[in-house]
Protein backbone atom coordinates (compact mmCIF):
# COMPACT_ATOMS: atom_id res chain seq x y z
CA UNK A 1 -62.93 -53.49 -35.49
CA UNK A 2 -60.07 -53.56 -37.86
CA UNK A 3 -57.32 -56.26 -38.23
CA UNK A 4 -55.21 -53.71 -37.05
CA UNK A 5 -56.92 -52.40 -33.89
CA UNK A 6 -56.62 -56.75 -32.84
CA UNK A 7 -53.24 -56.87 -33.94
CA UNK A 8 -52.91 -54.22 -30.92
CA UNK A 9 -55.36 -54.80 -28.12
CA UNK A 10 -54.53 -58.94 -28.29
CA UNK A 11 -51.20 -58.37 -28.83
CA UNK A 12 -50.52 -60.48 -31.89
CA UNK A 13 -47.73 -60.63 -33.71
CA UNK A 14 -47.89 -59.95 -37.77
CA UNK A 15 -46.24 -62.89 -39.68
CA UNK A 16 -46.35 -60.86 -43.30
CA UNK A 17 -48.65 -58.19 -43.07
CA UNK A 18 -51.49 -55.71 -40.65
CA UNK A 19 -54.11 -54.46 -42.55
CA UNK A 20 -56.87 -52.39 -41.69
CA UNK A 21 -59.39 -54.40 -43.25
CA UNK A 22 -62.90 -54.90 -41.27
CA UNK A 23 -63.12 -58.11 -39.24
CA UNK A 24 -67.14 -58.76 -39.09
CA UNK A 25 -66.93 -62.07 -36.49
CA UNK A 26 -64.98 -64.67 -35.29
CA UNK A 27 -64.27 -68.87 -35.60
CA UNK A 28 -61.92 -71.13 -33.91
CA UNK A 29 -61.18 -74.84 -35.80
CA UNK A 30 -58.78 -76.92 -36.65
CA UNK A 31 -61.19 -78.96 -38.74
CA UNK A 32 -60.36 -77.15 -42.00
CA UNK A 33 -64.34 -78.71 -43.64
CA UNK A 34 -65.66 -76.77 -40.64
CA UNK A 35 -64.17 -73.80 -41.45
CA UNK A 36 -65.24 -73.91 -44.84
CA UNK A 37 -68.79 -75.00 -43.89
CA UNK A 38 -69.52 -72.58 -40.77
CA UNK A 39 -67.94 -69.31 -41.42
CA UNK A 40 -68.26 -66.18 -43.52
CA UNK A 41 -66.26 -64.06 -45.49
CA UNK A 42 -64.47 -61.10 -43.46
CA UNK A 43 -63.95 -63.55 -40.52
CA UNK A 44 -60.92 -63.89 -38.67
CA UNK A 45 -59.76 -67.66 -37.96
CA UNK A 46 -58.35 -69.08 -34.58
CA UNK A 47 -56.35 -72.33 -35.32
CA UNK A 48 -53.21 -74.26 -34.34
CA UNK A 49 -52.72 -75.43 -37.91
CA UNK A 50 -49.71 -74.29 -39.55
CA UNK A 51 -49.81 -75.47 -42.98
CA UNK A 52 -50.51 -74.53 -46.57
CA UNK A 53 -54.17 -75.77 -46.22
CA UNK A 54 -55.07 -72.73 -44.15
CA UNK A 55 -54.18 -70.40 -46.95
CA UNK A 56 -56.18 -72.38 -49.20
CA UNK A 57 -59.02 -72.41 -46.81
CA UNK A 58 -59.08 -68.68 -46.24
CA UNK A 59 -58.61 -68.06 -49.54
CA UNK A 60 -61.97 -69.48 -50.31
CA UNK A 61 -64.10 -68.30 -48.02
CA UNK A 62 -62.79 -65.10 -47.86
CA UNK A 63 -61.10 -64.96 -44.11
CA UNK A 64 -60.09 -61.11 -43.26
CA UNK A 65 -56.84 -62.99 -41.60
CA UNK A 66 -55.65 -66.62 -39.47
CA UNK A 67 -54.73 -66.34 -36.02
CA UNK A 68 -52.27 -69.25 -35.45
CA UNK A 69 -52.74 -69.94 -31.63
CA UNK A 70 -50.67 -71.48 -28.93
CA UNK A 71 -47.51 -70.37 -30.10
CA UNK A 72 -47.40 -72.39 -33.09
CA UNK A 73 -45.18 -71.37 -36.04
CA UNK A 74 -45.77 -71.80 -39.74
CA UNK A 75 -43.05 -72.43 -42.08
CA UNK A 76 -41.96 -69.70 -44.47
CA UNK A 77 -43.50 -71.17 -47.66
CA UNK A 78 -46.50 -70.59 -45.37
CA UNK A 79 -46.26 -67.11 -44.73
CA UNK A 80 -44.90 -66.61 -48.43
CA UNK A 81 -48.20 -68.38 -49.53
CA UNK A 82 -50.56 -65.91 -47.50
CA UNK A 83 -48.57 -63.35 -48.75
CA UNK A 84 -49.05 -64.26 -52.23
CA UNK A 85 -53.08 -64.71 -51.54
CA UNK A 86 -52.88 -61.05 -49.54
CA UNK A 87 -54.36 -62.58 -46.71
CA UNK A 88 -52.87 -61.51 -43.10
CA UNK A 89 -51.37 -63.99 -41.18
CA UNK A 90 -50.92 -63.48 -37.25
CA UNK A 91 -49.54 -65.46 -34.12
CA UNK A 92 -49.88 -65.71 -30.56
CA UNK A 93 -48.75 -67.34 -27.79
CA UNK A 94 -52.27 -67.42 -26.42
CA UNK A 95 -54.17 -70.37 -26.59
CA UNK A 96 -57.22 -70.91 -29.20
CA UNK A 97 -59.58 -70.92 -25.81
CA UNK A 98 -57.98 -67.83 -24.32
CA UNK A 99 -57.85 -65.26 -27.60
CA UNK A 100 -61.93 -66.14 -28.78
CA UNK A 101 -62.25 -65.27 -25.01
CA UNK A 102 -60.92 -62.22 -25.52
CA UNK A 103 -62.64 -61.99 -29.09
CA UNK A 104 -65.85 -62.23 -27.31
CA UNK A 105 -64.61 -59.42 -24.54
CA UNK A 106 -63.89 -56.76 -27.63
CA UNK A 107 -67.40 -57.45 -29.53
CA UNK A 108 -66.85 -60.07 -31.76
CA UNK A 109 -69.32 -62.31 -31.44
CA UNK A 110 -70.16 -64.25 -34.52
């Protein structure tokens, strides 16, 4: 399933860009050393954190995109950041619990 095809089905909204890059699985954290420790590169990431260090974070382990739950919003620097790093950067109003739910539902389930 593509970043794209999510975007869609969960309804997200795109905070700088909707690729169609291949998401392989799925982890929800806000513990920013457990995303770096448990997840794999072309992952999609289910957080309510909304600051620079999520960029980083992706950044390094190679995240397909963030999903910033619950309805949180990040500041611009933090959508200019992702930008900058080309990594996709999504919201919803969903809650963390709710969208890996619905993760699971579509397939992803690592």
């Amino acid at each position: 399933m593509t970043i794209y095809e999510l975007t869609e089905k969960l309804n997200l909204k795109s905070l700088n860009k909707s690729d169609d890059v291949e998401v392989t699985g799925a982890f929800a954290s806000d513990l920013l050393s457990d995303v770096v420790g448990n997840t794999s590169a072309g992952n999609i990431l289910l957080s309510v954190q909304v600051h620079k260090n999520i960029v980083a974070v992706a950044s390094l382990v190679g995240l397909a995109a963030v999903i910033i739950t619950s309805g949180r919003t990040p500041d611009q620097s933090v959508i200019d950041a992702a930008r900058e790093n080309e990594l996709c950067l999504l919201s919803s109003e969903k809650s963390t619990f709710m969208l890996a739910g619905k993760l699971y539902e579509l397939g992803l389930r690592d």
